[in-house]
C-alpha atoms as a PDB file:
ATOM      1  CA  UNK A   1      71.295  92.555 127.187  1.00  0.00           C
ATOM      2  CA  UNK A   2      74.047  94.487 129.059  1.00  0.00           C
ATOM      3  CA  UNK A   3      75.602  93.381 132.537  1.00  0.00           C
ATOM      4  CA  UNK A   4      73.013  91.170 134.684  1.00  0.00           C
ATOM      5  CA  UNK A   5      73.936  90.200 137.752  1.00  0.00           C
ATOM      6  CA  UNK A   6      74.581  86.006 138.105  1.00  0.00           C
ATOM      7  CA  UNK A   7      70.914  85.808 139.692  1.00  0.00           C
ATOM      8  CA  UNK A   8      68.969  87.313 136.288  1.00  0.00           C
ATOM      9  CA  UNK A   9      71.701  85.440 134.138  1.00  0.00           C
ATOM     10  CA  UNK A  10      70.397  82.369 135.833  1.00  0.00           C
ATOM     11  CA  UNK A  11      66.842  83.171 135.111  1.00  0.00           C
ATOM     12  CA  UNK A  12      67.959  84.097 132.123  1.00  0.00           C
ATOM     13  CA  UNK A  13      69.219  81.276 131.158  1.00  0.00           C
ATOM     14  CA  UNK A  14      66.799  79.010 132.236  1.00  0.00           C
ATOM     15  CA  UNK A  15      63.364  81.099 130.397  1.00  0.00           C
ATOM     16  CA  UNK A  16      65.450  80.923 127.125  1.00  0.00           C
ATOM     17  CA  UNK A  17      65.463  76.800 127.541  1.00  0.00           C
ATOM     18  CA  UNK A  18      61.400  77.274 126.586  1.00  0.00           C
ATOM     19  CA  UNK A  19      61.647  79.589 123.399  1.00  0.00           C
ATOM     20  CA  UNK A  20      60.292  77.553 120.617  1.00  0.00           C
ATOM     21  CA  UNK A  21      60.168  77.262 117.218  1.00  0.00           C
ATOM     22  CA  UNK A  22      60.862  75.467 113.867  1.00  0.00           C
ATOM     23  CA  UNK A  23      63.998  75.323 112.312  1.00  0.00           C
ATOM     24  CA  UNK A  24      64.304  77.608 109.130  1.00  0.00           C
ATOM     25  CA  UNK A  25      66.619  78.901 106.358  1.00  0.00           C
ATOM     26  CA  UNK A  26      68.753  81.530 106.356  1.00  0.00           C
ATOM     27  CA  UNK A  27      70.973  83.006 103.627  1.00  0.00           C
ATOM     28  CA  UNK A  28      74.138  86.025 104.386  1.00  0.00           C
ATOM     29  CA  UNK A  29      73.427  89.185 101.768  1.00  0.00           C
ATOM     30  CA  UNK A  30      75.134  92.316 101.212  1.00  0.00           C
ATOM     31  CA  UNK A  31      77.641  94.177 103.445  1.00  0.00           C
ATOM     32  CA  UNK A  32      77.215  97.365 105.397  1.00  0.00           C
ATOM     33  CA  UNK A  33      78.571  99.849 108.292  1.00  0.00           C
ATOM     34  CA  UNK A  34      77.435 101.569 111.762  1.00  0.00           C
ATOM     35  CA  UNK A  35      75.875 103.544 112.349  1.00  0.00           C
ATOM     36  CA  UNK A  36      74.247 105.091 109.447  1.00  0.00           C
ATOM     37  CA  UNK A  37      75.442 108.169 108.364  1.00  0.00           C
ATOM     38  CA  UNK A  38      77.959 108.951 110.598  1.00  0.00           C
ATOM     39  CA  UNK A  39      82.178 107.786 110.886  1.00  0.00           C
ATOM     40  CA  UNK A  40      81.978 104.043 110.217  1.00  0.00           C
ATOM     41  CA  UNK A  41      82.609 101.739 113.806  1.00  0.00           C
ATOM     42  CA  UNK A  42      81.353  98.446 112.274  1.00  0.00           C
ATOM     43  CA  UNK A  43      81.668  96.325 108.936  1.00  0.00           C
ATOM     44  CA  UNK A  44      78.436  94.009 109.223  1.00  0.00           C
ATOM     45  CA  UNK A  45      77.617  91.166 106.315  1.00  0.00           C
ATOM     46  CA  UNK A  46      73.605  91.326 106.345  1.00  0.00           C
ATOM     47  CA  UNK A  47      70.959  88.551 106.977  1.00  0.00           C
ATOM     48  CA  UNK A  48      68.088  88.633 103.842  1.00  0.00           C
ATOM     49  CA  UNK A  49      64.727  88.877 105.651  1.00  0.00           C
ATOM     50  CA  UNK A  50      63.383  86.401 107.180  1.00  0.00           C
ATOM     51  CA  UNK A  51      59.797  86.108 109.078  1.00  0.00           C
ATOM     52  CA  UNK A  52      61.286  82.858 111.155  1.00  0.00           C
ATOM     53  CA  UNK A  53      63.988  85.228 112.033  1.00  0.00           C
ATOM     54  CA  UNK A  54      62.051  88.025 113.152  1.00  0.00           C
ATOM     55  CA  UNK A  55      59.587  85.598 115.292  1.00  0.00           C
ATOM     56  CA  UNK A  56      62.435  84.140 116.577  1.00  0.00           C
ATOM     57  CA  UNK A  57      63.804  87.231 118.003  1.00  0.00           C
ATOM     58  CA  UNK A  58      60.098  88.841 119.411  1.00  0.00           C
ATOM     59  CA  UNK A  59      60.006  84.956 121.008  1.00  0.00           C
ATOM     60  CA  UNK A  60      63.428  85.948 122.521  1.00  0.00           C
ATOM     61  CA  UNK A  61      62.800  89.537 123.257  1.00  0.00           C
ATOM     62  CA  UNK A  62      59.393  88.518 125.144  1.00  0.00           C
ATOM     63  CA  UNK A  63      61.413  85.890 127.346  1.00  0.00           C
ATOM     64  CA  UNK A  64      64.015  88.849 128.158  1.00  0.00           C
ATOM     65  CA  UNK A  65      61.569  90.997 129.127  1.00  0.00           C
ATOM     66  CA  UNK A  66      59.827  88.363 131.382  1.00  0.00           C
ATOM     67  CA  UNK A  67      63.107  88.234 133.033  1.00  0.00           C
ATOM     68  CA  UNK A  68      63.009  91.744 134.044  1.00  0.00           C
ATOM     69  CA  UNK A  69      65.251  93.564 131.205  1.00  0.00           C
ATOM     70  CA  UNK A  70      63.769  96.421 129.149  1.00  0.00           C
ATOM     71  CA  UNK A  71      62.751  96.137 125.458  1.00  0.00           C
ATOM     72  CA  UNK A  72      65.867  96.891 122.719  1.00  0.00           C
ATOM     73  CA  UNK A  73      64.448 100.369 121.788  1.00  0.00           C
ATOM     74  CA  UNK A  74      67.166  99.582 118.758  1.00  0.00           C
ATOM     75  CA  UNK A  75      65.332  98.310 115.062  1.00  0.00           C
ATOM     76  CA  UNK A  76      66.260  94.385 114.717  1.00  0.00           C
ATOM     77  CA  UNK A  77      69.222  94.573 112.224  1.00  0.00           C
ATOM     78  CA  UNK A  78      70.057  91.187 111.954  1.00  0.00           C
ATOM     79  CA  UNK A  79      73.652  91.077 110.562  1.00  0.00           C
ATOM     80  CA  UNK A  80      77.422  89.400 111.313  1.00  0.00           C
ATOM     81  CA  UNK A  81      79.731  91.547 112.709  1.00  0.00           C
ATOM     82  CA  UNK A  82      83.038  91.693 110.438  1.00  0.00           C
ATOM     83  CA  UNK A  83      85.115  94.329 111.851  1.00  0.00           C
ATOM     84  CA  UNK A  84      84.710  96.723 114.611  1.00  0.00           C
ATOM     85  CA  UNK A  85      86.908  99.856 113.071  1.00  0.00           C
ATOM     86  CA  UNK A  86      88.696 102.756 114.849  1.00  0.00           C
ATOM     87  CA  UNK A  87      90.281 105.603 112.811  1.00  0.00           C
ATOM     88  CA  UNK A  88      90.031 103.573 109.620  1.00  0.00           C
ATOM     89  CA  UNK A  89      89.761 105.919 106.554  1.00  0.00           C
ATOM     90  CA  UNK A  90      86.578 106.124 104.950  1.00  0.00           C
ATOM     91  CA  UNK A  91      88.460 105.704 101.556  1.00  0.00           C
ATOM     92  CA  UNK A  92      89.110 102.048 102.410  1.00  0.00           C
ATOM     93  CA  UNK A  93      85.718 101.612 103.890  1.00  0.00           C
ATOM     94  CA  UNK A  94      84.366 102.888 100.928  1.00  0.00           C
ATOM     95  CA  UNK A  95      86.599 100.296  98.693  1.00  0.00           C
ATOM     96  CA  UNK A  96      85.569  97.494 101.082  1.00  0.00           C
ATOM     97  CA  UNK A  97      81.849  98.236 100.547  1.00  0.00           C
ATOM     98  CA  UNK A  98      82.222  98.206  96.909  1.00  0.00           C
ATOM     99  CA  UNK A  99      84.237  95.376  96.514  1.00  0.00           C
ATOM    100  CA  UNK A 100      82.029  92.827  98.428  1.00  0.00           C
ATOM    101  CA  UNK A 101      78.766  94.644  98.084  1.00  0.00           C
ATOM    102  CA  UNK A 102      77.118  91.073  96.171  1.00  0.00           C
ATOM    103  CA  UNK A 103      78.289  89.213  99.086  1.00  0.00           C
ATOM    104  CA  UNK A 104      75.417  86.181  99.087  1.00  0.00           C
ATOM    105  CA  UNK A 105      75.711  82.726 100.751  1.00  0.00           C
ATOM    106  CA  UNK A 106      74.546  79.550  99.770  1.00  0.00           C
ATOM    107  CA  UNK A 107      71.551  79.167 102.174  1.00  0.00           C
ATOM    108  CA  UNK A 108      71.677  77.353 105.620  1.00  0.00           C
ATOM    109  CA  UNK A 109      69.746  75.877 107.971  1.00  0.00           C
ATOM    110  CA  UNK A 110      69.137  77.281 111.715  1.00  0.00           C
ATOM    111  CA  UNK A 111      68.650  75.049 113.980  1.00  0.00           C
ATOM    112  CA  UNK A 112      69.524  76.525 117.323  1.00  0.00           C
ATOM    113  CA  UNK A 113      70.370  79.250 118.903  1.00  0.00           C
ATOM    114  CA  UNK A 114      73.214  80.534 121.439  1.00  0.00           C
ATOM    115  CA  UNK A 115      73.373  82.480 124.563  1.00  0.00           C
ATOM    116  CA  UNK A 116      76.917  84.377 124.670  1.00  0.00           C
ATOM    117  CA  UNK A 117      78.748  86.551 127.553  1.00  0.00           C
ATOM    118  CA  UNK A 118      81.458  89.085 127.050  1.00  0.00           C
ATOM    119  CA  UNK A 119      84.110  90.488 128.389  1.00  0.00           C
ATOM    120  CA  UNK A 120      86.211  93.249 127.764  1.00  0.00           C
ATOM    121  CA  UNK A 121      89.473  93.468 127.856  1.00  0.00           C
ATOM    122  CA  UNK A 122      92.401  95.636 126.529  1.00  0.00           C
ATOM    123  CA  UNK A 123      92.680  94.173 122.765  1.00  0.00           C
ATOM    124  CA  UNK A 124      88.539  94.108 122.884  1.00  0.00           C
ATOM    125  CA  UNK A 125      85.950  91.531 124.077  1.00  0.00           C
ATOM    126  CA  UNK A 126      85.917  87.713 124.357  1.00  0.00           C
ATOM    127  CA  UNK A 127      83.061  86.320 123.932  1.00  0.00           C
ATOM    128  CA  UNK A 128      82.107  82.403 125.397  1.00  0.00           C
ATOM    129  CA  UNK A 129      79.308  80.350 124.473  1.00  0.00           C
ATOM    130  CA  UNK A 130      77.366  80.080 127.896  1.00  0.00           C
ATOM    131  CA  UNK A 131      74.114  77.875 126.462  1.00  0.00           C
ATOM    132  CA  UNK A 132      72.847  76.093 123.249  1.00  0.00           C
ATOM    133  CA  UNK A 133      69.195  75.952 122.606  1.00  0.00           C
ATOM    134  CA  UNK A 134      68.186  73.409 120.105  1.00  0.00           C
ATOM    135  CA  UNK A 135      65.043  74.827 117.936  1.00  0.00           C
END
């Protein structure tokens, strides 16, 4: 979303309390970097596809967007963050990939979904929980 001022964080807050929808499965597979083909900045564990996933986010998007943000002109890549990387040699990125590249989870249930603020700060961002919304 970016930086919103407390007013559209309010509203924002508040329009995500009606996004609906059923719980689902999920399951983590495969590991990955950004941005595609270029120096490596993140190590990302991948979500397999899921259709409840994807209507989940266009459900969330669609609220955003109510709200007054813009559209993500981004591709939904839904993923875990691992690592965030700076100067790290592509050697060991390569070895990291290769090693962990049948990463797979058990599958899991989501049941709820979280609305999260960050801030950055000198040894990188904290991020706080600021709202749970039960599916």
């Amino acid at each position: 979303m970016g930086d919103v001022d407390g007013g559209v964080f309010a509203d924002i807050r508040e329009a995500l309390a009606g996004v609906r929808s059923d719980f689902f499965s999920l399951r983590i597979k495969g590991v990955g970097f950004f941005p595609p083909r270029k120096r490596p900045r993140v190590i990302w564990a991948g979500i397999e596809p899921s259709e409840e996933l994807i209507l989940l986010h266009k459900r969330i998007e669609t609220t955003l967007v109510g709200c007054g943000l813009s559209p993500e002109g981004r591709k939904f890549s839904p993923h875990i963050t691992l690592a965030r990387l700076k100067n790290t040699p592509l050697s060991r990125v390569t070895c990291f990939l290769g090693q962990h590249a049948l990463l797979a989870s058990r599958t899991f249930t989501v049941d709820r979904f979280l609305l999260y603020s960050s801030v950055l700060g000198r040894s990188g961002a904290k991020h706080y929980v600021e709202e749970e919304y039960l599916l």
